[in-house]
PDB file of N, CA and C in Angstrom:
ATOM      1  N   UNK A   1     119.488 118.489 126.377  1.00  0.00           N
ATOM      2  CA  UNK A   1     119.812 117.166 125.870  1.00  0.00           C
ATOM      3  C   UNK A   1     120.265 116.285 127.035  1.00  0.00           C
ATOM      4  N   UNK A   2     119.685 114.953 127.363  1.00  0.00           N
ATOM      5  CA  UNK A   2     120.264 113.844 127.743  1.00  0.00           C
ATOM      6  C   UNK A   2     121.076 112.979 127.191  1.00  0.00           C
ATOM      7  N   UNK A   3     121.816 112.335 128.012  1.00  0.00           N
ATOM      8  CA  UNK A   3     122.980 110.838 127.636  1.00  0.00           C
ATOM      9  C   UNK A   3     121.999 109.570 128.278  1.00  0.00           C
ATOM     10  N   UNK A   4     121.614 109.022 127.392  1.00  0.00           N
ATOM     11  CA  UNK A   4     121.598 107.668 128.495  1.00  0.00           C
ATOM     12  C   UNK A   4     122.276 106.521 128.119  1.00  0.00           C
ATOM     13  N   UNK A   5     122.508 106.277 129.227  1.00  0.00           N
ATOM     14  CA  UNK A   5     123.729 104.867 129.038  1.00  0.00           C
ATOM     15  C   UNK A   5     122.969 103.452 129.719  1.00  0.00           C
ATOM     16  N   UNK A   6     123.260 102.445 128.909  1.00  0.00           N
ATOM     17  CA  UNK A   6     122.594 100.987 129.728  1.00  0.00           C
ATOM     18  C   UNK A   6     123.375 100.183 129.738  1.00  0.00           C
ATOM     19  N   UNK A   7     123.732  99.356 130.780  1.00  0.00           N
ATOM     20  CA  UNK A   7     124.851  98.627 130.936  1.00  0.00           C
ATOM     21  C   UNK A   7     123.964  97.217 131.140  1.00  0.00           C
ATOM     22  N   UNK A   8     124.225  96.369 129.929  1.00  0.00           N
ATOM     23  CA  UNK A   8     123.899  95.189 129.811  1.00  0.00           C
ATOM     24  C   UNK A   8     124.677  93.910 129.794  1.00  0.00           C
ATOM     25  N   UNK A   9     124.706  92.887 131.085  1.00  0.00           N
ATOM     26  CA  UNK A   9     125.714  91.477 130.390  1.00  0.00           C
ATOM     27  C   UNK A   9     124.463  90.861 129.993  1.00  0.00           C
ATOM     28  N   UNK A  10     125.241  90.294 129.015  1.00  0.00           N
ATOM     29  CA  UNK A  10     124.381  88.990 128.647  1.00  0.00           C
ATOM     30  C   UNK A  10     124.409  87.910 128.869  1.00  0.00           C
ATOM     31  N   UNK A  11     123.991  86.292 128.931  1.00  0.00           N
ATOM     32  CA  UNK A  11     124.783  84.921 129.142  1.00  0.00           C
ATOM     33  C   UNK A  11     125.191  84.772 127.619  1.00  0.00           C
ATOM     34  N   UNK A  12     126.450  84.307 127.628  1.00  0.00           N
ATOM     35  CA  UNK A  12     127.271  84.256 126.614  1.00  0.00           C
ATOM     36  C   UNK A  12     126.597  83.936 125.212  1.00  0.00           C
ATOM     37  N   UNK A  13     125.611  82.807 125.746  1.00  0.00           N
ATOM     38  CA  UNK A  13     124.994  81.961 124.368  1.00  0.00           C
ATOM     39  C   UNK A  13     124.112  83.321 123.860  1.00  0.00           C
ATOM     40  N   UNK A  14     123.950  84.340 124.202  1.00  0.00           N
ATOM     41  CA  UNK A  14     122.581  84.985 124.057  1.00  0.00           C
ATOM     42  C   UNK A  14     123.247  86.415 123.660  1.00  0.00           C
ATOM     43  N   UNK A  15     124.362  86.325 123.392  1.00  0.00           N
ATOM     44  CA  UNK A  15     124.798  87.664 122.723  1.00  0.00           C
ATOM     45  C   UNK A  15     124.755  87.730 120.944  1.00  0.00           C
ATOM     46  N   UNK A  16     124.524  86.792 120.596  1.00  0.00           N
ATOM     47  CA  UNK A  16     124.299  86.354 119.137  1.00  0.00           C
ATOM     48  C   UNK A  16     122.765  87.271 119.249  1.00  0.00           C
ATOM     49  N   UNK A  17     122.203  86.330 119.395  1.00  0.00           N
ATOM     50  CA  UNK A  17     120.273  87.070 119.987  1.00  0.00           C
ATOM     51  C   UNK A  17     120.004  88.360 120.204  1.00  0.00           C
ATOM     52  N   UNK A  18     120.884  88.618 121.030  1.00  0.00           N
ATOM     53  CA  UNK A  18     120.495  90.278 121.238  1.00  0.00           C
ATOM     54  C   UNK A  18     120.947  91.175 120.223  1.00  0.00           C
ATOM     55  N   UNK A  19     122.544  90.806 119.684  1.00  0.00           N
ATOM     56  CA  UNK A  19     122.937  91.431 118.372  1.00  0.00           C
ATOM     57  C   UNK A  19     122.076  91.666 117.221  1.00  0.00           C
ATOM     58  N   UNK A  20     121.422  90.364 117.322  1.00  0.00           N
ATOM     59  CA  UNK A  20     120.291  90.567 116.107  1.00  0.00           C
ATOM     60  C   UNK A  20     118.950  91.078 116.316  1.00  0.00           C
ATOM     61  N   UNK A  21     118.355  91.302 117.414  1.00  0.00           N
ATOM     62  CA  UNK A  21     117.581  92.045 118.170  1.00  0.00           C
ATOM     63  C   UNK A  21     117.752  93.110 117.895  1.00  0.00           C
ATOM     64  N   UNK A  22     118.974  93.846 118.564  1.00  0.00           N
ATOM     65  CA  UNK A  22     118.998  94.981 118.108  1.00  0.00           C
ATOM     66  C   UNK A  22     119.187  96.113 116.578  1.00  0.00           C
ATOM     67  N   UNK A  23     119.840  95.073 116.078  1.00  0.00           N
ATOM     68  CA  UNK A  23     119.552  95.368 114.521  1.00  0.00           C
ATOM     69  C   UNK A  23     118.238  95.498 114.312  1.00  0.00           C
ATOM     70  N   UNK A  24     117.445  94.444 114.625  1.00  0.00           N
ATOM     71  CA  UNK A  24     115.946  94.588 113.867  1.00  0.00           C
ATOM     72  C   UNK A  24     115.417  95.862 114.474  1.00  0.00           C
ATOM     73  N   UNK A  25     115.858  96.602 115.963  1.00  0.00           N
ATOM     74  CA  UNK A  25     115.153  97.450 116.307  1.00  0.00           C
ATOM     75  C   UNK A  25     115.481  99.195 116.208  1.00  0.00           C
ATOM     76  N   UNK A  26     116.953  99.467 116.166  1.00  0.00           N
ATOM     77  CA  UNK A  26     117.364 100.411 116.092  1.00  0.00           C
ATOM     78  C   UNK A  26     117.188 101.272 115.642  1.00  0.00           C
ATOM     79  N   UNK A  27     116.501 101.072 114.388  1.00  0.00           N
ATOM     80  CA  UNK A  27     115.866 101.827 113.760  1.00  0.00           C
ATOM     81  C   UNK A  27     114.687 102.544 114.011  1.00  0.00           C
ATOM     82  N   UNK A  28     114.051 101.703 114.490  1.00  0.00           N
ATOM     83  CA  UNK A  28     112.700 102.319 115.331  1.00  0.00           C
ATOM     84  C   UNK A  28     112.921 102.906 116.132  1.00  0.00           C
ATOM     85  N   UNK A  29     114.081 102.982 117.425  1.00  0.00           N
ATOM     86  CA  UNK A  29     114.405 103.746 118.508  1.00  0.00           C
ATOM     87  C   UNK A  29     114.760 104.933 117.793  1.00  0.00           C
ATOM     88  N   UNK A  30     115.747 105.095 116.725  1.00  0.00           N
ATOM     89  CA  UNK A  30     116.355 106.205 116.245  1.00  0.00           C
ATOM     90  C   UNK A  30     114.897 106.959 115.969  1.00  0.00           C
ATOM     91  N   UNK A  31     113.805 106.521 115.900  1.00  0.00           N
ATOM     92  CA  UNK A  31     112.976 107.590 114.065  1.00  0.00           C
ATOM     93  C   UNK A  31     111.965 107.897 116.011  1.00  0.00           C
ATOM     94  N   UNK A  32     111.957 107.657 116.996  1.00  0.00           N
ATOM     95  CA  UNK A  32     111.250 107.828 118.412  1.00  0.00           C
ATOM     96  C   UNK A  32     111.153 109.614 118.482  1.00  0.00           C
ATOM     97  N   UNK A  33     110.364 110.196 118.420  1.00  0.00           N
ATOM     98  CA  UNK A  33     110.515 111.860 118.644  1.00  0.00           C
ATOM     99  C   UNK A  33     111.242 111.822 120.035  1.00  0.00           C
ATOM    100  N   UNK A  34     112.075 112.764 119.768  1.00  0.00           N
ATOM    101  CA  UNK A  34     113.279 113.364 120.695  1.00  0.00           C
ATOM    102  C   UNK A  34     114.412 112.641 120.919  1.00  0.00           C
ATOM    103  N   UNK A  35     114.647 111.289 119.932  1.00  0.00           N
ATOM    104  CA  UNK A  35     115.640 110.682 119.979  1.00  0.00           C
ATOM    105  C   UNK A  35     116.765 111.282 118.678  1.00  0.00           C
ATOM    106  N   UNK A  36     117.963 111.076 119.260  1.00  0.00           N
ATOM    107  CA  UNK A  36     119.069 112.054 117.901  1.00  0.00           C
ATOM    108  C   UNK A  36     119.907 110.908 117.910  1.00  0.00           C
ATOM    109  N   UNK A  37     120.374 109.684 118.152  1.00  0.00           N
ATOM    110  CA  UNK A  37     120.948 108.804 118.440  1.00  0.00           C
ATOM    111  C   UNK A  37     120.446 108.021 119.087  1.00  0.00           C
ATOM    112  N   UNK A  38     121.341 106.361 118.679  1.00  0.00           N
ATOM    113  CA  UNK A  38     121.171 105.462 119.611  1.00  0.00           C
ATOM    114  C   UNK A  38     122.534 104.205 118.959  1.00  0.00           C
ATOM    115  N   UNK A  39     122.900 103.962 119.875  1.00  0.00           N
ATOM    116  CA  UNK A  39     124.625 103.383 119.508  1.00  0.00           C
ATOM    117  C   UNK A  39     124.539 102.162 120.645  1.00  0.00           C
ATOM    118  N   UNK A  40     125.446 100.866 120.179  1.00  0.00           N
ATOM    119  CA  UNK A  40     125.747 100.038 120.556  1.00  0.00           C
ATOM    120  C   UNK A  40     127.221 100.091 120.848  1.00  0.00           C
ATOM    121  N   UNK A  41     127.505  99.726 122.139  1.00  0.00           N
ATOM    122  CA  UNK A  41     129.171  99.840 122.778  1.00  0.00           C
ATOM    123  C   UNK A  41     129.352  98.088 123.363  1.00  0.00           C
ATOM    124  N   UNK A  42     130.809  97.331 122.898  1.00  0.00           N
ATOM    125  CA  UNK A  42     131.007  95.998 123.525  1.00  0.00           C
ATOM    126  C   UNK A  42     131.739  96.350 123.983  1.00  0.00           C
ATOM    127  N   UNK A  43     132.213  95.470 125.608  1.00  0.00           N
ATOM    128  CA  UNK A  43     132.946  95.713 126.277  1.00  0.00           C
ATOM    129  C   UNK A  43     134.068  94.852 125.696  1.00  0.00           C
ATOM    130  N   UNK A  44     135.765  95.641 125.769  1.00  0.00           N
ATOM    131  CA  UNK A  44     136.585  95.274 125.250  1.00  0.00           C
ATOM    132  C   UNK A  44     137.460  93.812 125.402  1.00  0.00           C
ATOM    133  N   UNK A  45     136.866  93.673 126.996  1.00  0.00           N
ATOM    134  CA  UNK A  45     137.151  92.352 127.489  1.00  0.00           C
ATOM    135  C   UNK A  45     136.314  91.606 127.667  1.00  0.00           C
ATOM    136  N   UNK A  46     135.114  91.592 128.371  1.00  0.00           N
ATOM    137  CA  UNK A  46     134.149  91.125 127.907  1.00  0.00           C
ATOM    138  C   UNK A  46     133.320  90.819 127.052  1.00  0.00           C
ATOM    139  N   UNK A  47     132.809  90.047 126.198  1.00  0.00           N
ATOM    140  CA  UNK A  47     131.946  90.669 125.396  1.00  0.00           C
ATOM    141  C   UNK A  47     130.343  90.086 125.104  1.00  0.00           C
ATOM    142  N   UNK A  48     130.405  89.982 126.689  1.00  0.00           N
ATOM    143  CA  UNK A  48     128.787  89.733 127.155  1.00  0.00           C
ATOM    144  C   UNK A  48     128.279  91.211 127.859  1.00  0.00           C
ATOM    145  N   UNK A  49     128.848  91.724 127.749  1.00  0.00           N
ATOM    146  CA  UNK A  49     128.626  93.164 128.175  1.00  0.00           C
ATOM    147  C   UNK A  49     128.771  94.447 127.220  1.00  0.00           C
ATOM    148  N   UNK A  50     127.347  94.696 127.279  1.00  0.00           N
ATOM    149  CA  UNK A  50     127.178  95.785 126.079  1.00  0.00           C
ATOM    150  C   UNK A  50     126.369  97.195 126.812  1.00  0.00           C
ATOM    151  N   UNK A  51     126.587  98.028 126.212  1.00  0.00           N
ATOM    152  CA  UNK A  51     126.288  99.863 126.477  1.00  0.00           C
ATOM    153  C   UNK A  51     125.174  99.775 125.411  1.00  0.00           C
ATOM    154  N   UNK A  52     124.385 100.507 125.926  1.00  0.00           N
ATOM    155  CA  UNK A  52     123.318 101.262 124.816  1.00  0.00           C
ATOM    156  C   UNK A  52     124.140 102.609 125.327  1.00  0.00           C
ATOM    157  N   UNK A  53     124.055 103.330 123.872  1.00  0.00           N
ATOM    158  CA  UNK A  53     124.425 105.023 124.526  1.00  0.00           C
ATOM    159  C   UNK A  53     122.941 106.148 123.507  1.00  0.00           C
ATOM    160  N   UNK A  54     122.360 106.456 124.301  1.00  0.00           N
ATOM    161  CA  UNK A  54     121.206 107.503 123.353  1.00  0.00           C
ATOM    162  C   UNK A  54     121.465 108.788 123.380  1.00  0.00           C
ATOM    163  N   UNK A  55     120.829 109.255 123.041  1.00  0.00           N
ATOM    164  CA  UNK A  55     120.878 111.029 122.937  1.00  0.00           C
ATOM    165  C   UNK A  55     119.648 111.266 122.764  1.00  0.00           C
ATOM    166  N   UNK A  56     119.062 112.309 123.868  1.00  0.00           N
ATOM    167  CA  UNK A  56     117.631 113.001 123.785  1.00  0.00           C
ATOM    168  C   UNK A  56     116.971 113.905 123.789  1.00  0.00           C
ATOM    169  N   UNK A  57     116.146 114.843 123.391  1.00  0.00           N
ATOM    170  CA  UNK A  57     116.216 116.237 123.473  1.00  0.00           C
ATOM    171  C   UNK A  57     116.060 116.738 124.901  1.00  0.00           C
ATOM    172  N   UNK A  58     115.412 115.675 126.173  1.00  0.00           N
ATOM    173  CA  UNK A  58     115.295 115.567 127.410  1.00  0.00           C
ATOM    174  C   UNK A  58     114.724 114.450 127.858  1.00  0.00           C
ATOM    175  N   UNK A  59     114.477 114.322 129.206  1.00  0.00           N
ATOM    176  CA  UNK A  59     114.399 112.870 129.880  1.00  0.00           C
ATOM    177  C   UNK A  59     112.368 113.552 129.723  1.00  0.00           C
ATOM    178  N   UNK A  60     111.750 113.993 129.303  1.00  0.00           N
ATOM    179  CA  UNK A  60     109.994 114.186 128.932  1.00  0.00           C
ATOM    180  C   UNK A  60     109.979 112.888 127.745  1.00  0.00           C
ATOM    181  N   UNK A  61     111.052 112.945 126.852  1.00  0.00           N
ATOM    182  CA  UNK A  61     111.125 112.525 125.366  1.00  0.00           C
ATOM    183  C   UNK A  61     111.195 110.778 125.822  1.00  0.00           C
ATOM    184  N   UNK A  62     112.521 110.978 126.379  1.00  0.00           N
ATOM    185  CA  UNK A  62     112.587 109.695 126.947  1.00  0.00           C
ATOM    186  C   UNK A  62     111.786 108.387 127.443  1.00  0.00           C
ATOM    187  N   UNK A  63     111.026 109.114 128.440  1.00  0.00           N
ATOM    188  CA  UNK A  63     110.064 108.365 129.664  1.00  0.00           C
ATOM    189  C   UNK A  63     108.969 108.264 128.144  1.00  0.00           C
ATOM    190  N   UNK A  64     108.225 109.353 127.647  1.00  0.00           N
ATOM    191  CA  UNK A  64     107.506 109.057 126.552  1.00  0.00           C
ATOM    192  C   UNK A  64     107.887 107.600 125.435  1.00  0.00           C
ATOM    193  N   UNK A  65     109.507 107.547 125.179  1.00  0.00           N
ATOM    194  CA  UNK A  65     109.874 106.183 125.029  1.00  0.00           C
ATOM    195  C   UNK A  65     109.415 105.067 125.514  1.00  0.00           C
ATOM    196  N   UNK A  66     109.997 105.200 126.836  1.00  0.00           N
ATOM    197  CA  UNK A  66     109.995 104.205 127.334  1.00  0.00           C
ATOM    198  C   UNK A  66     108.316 103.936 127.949  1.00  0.00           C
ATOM    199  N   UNK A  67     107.242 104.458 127.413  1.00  0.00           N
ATOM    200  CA  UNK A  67     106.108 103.963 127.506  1.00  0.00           C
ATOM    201  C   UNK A  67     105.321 103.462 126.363  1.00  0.00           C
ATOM    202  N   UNK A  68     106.226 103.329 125.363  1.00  0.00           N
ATOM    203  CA  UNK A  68     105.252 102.538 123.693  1.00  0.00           C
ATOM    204  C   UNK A  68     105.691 101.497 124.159  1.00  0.00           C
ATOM    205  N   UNK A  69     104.659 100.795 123.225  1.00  0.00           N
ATOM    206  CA  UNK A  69     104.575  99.477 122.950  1.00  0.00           C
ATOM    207  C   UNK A  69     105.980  98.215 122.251  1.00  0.00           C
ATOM    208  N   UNK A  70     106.745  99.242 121.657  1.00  0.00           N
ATOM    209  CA  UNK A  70     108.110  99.447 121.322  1.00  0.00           C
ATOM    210  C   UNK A  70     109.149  98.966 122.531  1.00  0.00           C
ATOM    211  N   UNK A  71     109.143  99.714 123.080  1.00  0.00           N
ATOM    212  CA  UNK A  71     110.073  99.433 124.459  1.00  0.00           C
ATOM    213  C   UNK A  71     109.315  98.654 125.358  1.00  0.00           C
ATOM    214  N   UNK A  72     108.321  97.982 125.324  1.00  0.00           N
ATOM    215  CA  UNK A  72     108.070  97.275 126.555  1.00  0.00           C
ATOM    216  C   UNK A  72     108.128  95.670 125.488  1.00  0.00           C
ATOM    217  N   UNK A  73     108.034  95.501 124.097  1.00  0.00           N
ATOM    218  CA  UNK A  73     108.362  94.598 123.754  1.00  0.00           C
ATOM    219  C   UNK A  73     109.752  94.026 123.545  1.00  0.00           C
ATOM    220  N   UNK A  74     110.687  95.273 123.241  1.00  0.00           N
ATOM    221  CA  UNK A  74     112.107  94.637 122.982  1.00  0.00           C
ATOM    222  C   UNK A  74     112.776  94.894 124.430  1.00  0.00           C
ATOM    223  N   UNK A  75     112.417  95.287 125.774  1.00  0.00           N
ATOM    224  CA  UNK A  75     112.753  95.324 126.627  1.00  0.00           C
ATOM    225  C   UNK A  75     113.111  93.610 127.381  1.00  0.00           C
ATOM    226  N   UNK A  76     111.353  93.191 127.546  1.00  0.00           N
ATOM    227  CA  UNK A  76     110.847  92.022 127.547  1.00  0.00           C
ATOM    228  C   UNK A  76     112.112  91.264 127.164  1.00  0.00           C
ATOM    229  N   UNK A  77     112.123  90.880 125.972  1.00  0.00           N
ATOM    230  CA  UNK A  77     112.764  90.183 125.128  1.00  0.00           C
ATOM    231  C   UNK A  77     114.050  90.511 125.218  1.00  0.00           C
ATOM    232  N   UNK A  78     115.221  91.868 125.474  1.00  0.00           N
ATOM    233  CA  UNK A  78     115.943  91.848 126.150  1.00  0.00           C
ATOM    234  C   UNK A  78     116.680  91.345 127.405  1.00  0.00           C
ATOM    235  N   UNK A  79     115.303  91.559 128.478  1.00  0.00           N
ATOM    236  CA  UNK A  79     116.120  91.154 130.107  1.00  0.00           C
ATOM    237  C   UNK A  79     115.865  89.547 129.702  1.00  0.00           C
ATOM    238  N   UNK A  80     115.043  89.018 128.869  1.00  0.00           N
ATOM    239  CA  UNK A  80     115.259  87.255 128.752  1.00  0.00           C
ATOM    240  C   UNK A  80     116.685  86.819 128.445  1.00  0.00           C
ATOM    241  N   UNK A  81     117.566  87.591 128.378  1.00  0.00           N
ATOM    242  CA  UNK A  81     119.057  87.348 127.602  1.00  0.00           C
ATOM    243  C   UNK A  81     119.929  87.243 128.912  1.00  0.00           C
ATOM    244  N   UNK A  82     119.534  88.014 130.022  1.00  0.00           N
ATOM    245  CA  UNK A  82     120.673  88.684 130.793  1.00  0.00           C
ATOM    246  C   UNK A  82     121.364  87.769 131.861  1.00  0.00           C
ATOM    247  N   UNK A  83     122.542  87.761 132.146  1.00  0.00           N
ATOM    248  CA  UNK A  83     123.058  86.659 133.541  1.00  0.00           C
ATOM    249  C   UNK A  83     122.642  87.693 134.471  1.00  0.00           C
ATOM    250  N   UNK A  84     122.821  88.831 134.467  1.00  0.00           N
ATOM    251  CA  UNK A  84     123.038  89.733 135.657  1.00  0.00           C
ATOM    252  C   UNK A  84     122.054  91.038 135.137  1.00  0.00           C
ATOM    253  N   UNK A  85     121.161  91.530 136.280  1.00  0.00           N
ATOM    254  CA  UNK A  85     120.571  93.230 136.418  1.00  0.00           C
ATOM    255  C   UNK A  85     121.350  94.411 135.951  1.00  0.00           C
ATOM    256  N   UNK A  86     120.321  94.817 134.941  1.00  0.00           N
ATOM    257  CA  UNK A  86     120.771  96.069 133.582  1.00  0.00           C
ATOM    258  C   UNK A  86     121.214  97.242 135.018  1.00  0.00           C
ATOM    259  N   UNK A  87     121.652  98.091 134.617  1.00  0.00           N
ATOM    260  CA  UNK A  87     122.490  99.564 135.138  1.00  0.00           C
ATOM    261  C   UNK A  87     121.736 100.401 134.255  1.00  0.00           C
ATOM    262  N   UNK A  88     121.323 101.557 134.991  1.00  0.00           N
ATOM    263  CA  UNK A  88     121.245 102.919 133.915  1.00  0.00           C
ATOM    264  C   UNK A  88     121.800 104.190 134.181  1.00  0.00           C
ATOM    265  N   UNK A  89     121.896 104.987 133.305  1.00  0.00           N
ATOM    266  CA  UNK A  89     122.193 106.228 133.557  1.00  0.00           C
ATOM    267  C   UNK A  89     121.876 107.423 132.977  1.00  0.00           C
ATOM    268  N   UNK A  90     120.817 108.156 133.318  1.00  0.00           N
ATOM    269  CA  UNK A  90     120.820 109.352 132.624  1.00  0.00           C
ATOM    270  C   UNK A  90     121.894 110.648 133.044  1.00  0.00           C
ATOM    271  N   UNK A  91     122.421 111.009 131.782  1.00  0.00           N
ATOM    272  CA  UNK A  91     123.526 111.743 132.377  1.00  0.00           C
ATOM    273  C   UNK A  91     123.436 113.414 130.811  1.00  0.00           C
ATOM    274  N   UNK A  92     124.030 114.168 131.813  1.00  0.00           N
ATOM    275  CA  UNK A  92     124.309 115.322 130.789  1.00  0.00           C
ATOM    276  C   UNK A  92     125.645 116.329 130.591  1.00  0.00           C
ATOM    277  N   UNK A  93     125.464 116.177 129.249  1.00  0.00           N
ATOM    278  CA  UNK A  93     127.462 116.819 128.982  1.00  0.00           C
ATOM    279  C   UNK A  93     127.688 118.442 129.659  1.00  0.00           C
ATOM    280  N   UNK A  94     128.225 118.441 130.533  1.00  0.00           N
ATOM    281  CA  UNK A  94     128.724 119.976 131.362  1.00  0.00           C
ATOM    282  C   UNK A  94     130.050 120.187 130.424  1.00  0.00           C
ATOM    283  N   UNK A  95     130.730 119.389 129.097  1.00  0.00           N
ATOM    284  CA  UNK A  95     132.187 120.119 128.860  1.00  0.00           C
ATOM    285  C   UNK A  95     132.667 119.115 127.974  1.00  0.00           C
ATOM    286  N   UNK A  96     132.821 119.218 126.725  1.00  0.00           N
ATOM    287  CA  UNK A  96     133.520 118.797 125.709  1.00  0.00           C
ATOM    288  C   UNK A  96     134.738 119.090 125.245  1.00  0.00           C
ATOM    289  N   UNK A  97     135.751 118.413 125.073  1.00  0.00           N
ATOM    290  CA  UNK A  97     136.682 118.894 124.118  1.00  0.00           C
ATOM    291  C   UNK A  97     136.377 119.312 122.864  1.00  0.00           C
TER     292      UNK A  97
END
């Protein structure tokens, strides 16, 4: 299993937009083979700055994502929102409480 994390600001006016963006899409990311999650995080002080957090059965599942037609449209239409260049991270849990 993978973590991936995306660290997104937005310009202020355009966090309305993406909120509703992502509603319309989440669903489709969730039902993606090898996806087990997909969660929205606001930053507590900011709140032009938002986390995607996913869960994947591996980064094969993933990249397969991120090559539909799916992700290259709400991507698109994503970075049109942004003041500043997305962050990523694929990461994996070594230790839970």
């Amino acid at each position: 299993m993978i973590n991936r994390i995306v660290k997104m600001t937005f310009r202020e006016d355009a966090v309305p937009q993406f909120l509703e963006l992502f509603e319309d899409v989440r669903c489709l990311i969730r039902a993606q083979t090898g996806c087990h999650s997909v969660e929205l995080l606001q930053d507590v002080r900011d709140p032009r700055v938002m986390f995607t957090y996913s869960i994947w059965d591996h980064e094969g599942a993933l990249n397969d994502y991120r090559q539909t037609q799916l992700f290259a449209e709400t991507w698109k239409r994503t970075k049109s929102l942004f003041s500043d260049k997305a962050q990523a991270w694929s990461v994996q849990m070594i230790n839970q409480a």
